[in-house]
N, C-alpha and C. Protein backbone atom coordinates (compact mmCIF):
# COMPACT_ATOMS: atom_id res chain seq x y z
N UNK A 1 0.82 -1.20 0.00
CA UNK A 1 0.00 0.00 0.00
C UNK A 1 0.86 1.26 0.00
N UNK A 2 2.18 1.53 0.68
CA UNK A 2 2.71 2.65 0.70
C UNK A 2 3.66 2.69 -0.36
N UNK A 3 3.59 1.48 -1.08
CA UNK A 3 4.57 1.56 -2.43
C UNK A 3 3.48 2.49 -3.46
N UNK A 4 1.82 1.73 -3.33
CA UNK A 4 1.25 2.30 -3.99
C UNK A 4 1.01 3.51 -4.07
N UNK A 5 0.67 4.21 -2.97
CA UNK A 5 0.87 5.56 -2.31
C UNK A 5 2.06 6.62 -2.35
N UNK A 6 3.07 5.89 -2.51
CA UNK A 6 4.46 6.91 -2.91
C UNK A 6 4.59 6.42 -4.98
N UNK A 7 4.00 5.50 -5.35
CA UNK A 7 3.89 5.79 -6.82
C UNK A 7 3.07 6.71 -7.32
N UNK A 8 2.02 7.04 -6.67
CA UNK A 8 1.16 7.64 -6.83
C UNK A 8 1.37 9.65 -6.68
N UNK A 9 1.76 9.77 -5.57
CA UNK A 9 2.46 10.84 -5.25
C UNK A 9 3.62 11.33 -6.25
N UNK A 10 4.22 10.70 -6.74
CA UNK A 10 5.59 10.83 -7.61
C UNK A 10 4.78 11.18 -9.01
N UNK A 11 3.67 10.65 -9.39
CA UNK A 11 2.97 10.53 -10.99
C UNK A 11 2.51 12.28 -10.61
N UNK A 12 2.07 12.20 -9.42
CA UNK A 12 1.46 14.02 -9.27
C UNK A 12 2.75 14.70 -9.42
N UNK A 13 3.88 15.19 -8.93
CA UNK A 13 4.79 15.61 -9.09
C UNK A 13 5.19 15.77 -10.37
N UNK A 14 5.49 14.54 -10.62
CA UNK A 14 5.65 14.77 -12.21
C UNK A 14 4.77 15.33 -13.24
N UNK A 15 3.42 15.15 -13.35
CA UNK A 15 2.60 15.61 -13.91
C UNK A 15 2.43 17.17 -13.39
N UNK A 16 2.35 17.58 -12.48
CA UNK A 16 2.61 18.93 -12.11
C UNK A 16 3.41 19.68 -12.92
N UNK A 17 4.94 19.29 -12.84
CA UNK A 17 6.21 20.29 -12.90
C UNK A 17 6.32 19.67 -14.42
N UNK A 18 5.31 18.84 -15.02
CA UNK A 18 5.37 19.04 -16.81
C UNK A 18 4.16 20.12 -17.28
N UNK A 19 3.03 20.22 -16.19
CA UNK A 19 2.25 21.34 -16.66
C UNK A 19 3.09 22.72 -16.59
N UNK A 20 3.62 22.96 -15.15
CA UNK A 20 4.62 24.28 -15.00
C UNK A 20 4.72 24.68 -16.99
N UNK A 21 6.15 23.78 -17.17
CA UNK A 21 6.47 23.64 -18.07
C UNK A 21 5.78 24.50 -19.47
N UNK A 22 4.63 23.53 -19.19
CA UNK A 22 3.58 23.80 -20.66
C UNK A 22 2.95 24.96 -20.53
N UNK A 23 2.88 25.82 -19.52
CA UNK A 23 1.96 26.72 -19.19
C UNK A 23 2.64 27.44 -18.85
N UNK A 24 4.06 27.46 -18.87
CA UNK A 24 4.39 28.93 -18.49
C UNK A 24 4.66 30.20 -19.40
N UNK A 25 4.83 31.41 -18.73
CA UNK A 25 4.56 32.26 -19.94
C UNK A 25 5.86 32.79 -20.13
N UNK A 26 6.08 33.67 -20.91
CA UNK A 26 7.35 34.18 -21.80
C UNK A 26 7.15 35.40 -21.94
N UNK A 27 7.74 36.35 -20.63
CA UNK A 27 7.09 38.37 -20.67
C UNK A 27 8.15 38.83 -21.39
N UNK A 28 8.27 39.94 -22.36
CA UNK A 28 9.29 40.27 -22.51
C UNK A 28 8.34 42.10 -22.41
N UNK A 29 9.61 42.99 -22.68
CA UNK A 29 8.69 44.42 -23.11
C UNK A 29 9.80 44.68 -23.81
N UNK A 30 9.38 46.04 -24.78
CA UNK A 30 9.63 46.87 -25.36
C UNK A 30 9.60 48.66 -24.84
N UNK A 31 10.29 48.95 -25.56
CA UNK A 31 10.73 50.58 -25.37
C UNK A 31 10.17 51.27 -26.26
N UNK A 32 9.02 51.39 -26.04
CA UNK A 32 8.17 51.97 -27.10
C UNK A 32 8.28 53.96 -27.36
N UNK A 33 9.11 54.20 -26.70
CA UNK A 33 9.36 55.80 -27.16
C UNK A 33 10.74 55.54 -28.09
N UNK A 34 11.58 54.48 -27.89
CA UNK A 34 13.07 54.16 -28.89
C UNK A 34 12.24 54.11 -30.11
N UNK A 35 11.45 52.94 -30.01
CA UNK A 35 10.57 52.56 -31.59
C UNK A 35 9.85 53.75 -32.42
N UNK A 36 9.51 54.18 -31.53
CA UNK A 36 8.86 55.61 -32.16
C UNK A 36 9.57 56.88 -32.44
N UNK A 37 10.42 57.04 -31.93
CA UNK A 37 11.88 57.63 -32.71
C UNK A 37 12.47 57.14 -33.71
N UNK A 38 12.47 55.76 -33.76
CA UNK A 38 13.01 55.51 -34.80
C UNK A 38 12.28 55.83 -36.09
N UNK A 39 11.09 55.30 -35.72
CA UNK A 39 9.76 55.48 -36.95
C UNK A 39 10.03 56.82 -37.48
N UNK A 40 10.32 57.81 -36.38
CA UNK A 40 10.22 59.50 -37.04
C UNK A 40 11.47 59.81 -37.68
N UNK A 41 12.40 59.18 -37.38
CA UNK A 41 13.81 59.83 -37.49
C UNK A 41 14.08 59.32 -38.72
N UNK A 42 13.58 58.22 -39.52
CA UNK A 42 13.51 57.08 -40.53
C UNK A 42 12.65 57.89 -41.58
N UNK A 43 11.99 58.59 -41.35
CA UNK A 43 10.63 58.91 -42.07
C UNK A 43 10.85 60.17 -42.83
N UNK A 44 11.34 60.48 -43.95
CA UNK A 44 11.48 62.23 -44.55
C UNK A 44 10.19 62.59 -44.33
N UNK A 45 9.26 62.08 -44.42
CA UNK A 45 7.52 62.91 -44.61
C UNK A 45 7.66 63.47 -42.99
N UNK A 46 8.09 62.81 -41.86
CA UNK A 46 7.60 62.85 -40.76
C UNK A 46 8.72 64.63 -40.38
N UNK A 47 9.80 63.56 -40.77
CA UNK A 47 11.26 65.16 -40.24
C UNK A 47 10.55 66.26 -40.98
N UNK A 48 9.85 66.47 -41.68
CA UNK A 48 9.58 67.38 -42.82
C UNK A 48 8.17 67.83 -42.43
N UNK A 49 7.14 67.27 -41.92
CA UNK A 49 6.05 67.76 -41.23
C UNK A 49 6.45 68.60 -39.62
N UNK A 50 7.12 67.75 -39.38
CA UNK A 50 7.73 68.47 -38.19
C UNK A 50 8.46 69.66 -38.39
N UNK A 51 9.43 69.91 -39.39
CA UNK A 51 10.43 71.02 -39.08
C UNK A 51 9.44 71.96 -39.96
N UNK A 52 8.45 71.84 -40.59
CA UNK A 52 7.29 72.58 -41.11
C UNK A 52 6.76 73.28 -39.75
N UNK A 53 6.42 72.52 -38.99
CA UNK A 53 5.21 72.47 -37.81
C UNK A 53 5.95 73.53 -37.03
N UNK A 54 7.27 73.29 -37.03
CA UNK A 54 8.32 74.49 -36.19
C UNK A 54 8.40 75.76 -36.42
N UNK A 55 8.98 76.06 -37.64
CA UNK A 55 9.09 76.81 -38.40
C UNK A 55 7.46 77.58 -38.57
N UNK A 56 6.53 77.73 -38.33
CA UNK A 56 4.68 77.94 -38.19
C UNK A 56 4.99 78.64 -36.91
N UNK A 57 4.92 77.29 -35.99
CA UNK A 57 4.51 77.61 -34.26
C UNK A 57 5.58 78.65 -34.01
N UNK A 58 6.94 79.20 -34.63
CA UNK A 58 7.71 80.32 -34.27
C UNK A 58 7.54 81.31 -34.96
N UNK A 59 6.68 81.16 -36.16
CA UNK A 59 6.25 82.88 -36.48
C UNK A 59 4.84 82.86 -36.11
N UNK A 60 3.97 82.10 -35.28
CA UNK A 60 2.89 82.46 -34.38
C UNK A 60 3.57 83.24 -33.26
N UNK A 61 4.73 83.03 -32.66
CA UNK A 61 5.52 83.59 -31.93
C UNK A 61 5.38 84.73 -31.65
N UNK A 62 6.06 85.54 -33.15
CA UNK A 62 6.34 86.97 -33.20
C UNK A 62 5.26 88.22 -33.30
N UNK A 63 5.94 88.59 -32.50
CA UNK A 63 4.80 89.49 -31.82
C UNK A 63 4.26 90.61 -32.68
N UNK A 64 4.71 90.67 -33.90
CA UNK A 64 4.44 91.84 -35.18
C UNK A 64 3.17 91.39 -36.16
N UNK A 65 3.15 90.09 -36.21
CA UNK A 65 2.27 89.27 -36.25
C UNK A 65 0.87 89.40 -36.51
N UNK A 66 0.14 90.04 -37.54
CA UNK A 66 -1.13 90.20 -37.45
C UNK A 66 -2.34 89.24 -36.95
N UNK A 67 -3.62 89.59 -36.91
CA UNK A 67 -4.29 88.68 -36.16
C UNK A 67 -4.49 88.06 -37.58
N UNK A 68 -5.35 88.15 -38.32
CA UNK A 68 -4.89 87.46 -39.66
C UNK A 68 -4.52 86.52 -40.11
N UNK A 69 -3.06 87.15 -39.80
CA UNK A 69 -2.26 86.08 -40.07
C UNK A 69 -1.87 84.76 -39.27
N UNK A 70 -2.00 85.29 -37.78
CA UNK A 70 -2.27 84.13 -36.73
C UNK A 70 -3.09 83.24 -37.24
N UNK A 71 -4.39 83.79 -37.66
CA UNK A 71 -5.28 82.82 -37.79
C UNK A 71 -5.07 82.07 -38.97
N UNK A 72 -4.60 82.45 -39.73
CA UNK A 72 -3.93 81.33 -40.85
C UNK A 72 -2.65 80.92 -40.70
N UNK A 73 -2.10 80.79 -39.66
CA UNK A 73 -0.96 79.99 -39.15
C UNK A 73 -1.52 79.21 -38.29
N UNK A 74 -2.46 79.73 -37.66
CA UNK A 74 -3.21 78.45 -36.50
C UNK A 74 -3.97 77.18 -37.70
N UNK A 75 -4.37 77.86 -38.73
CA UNK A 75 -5.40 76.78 -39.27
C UNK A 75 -4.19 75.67 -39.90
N UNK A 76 -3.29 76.55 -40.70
CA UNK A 76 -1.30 75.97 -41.36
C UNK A 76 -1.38 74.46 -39.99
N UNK A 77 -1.36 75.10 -38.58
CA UNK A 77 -0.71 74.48 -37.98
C UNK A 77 -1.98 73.37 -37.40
N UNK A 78 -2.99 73.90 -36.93
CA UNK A 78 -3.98 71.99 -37.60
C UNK A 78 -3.63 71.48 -38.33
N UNK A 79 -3.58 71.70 -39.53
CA UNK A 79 -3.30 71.15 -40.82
C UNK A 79 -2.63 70.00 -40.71
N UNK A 80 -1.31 70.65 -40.28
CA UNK A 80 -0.03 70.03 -39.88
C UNK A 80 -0.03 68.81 -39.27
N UNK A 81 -0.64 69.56 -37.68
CA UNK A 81 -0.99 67.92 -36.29
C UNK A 81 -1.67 67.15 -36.69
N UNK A 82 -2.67 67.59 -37.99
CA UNK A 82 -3.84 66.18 -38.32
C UNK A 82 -2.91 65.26 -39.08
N UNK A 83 -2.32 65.52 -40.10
CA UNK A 83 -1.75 64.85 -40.84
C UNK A 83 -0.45 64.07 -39.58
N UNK A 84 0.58 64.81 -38.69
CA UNK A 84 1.38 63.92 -38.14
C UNK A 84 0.57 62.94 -37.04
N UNK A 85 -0.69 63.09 -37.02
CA UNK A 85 -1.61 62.28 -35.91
C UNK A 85 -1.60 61.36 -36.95
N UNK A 86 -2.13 60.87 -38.22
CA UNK A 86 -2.40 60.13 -39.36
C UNK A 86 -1.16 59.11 -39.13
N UNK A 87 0.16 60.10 -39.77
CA UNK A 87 1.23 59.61 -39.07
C UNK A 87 1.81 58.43 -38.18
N UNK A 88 1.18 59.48 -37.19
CA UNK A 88 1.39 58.65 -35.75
C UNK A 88 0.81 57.32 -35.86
N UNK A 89 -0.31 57.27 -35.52
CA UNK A 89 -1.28 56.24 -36.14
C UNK A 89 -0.62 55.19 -37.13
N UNK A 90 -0.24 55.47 -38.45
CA UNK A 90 0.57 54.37 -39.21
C UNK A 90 1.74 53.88 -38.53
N UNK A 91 2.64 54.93 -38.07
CA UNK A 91 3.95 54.13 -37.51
C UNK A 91 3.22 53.17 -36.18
N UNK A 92 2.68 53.55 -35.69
CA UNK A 92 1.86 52.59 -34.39
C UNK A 92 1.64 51.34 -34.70
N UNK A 93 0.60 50.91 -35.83
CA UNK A 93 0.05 49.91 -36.57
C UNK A 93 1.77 49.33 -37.04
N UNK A 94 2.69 49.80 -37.81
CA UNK A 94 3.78 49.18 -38.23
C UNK A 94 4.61 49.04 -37.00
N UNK A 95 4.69 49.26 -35.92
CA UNK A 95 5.21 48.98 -34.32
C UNK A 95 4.89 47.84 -34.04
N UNK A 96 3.29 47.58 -33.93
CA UNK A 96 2.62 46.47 -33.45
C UNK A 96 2.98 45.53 -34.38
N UNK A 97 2.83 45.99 -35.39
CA UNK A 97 3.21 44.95 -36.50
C UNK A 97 4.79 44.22 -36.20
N UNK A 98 5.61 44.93 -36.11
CA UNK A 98 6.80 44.00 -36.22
C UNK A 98 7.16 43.49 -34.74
N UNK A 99 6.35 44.17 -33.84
CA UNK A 99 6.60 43.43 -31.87
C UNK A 99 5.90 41.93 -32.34
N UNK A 100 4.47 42.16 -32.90
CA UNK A 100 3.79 40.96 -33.27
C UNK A 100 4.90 40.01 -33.80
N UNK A 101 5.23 40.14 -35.10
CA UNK A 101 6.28 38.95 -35.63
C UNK A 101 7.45 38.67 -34.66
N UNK A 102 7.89 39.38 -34.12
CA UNK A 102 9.37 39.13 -33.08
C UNK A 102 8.38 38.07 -31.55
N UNK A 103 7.26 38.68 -31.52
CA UNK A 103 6.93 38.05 -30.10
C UNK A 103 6.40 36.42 -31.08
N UNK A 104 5.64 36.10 -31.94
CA UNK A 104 5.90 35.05 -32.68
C UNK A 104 6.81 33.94 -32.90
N UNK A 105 7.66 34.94 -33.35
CA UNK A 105 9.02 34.10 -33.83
C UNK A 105 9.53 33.44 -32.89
N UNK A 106 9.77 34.49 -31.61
CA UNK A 106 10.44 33.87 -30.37
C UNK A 106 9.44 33.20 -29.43
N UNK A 107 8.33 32.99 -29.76
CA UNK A 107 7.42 32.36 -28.35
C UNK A 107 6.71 33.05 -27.33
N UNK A 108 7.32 33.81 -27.78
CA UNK A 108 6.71 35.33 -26.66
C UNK A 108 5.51 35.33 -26.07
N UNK A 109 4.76 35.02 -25.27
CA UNK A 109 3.09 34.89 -24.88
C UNK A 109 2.61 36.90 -24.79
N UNK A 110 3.71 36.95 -23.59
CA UNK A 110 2.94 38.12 -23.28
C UNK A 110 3.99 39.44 -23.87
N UNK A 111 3.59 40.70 -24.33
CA UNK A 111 5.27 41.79 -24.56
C UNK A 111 4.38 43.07 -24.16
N UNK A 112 5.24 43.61 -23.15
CA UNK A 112 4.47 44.80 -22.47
C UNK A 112 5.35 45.55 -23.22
N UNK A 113 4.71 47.23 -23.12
CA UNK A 113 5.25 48.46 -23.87
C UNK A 113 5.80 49.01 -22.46
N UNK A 114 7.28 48.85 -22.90
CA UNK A 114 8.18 49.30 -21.27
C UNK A 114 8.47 50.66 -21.36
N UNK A 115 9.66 51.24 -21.99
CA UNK A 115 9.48 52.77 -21.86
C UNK A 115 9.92 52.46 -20.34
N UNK A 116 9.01 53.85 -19.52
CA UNK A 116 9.01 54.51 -18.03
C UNK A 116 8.48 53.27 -17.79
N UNK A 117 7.86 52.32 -17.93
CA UNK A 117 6.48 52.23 -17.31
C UNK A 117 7.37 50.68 -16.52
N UNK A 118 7.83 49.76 -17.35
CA UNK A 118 8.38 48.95 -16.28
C UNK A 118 9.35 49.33 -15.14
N UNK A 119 9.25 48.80 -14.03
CA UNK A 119 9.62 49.02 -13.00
C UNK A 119 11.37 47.85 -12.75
N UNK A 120 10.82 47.34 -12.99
CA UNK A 120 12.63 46.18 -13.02
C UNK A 120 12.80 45.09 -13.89
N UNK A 121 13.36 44.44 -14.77
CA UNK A 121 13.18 43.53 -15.60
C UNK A 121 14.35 43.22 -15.51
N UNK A 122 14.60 41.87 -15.58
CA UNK A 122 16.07 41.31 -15.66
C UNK A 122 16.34 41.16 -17.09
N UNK A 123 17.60 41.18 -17.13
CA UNK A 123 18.72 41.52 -18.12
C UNK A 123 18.32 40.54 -19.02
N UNK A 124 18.17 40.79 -20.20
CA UNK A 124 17.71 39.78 -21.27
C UNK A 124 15.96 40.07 -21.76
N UNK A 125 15.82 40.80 -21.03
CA UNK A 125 14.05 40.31 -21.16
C UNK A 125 13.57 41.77 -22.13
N UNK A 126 14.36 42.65 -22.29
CA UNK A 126 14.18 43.95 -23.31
C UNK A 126 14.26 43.53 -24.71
N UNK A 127 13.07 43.18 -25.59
CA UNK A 127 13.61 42.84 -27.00
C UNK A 127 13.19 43.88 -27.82
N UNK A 128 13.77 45.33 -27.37
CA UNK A 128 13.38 46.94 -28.29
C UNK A 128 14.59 46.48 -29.73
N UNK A 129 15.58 46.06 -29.34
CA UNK A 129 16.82 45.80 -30.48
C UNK A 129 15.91 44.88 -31.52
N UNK A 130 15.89 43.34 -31.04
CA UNK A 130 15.51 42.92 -32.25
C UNK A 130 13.87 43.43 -32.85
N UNK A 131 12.98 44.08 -31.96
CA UNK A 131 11.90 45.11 -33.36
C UNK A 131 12.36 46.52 -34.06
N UNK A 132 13.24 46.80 -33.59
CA UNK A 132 14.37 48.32 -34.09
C UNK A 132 14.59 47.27 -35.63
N UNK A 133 15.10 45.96 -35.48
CA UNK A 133 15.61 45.15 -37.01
C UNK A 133 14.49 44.96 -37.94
N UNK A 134 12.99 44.27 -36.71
CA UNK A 134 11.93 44.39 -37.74
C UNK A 134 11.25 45.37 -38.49
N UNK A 135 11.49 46.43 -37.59
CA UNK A 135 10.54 48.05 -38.37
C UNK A 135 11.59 47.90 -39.36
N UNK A 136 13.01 47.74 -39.40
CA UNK A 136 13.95 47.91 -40.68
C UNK A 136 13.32 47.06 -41.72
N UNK A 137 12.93 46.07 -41.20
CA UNK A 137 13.01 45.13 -42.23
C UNK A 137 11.60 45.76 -43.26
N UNK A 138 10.60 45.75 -42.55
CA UNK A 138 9.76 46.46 -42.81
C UNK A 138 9.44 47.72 -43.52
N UNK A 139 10.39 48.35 -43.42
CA UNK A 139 10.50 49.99 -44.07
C UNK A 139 11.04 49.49 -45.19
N UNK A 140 11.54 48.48 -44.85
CA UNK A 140 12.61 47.75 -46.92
C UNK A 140 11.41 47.86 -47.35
N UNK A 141 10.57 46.63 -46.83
CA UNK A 141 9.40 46.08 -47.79
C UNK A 141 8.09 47.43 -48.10
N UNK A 142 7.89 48.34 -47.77
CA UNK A 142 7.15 48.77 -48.27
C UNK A 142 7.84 50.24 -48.52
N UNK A 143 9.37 50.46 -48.57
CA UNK A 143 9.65 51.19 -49.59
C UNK A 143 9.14 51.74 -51.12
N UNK A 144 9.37 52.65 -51.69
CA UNK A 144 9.29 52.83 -53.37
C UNK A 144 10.27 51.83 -54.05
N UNK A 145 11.60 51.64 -53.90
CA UNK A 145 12.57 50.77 -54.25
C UNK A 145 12.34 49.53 -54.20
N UNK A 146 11.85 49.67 -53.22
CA UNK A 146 11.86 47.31 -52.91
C UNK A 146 10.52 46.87 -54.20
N UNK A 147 9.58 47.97 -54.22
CA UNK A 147 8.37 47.34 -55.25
C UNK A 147 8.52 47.24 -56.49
């Protein structure tokens, strides 16, 4: 009986620490303000809406400035934020897009957007580098050149 009873006990154990196994998860995060620099810094439309958007918001500035003309620098400069919101929006969708394939590839269950927001992660568990390779890879493929 206690042979049966310690075989029995041992089949739970084992069957346990093979579920562990099967069920455990795989966190990694990302640096989602790196990725989004990169997206802008990568992008002529984006550097170019922006140093537009600058170049506006500093002759709203000046104080010689008719009202006028404010007001058609204010409307210039909607103009502007709608289109880099549009922007924003696409590089986002192509973010998710290449965290998606990297958390795939590698097994990844869960990938939080780290930035500020994680608090401690051990060494290894940041995979901002290899989606920095996928947005590359990505910007190939839907280049003018690559089509």
């Amino acid at each position: 009986m206690k042979r049966f009873v310690l075989f029995i006990l041992c089949l739970l154990i084992v069957s346990c620490q093979t579920v562990d196994r099967e069920d455990s998860l795989t966190i990694r995060y990302v640096q989602l303000p790196i990725l989004y620099h990169y997206m802008i810094q990568t992008s002529p439309d984006a550097l170019s809406l922006q140093k537009r958007y600058n170049e506006l918001k500093a002759q709203l500035d000046v104080p010689s400035v008719s009202d006028a003309e404010r007001k058609d620098l204010a409307v210039k400069l909607q103009s502007i934020a709608d289109q880099m919101d549009k922007q924003k929006k696409i590089f986002l969708m192509d973010i998710q897009q290449a965290i998606a394939t990297v958390a795939k590839r590698k097994g990844y269950q869960i990938v939080l957007g780290g930035g500020d927001t994680v608090v401690y992660a051990k060494d290894g568990y940041d995979i901002t580098s290899e989606v920095l390779k996928e947005l590359a890879a990505l910007r190939l493929q839907k280049s003018p050149a690559a089509r």
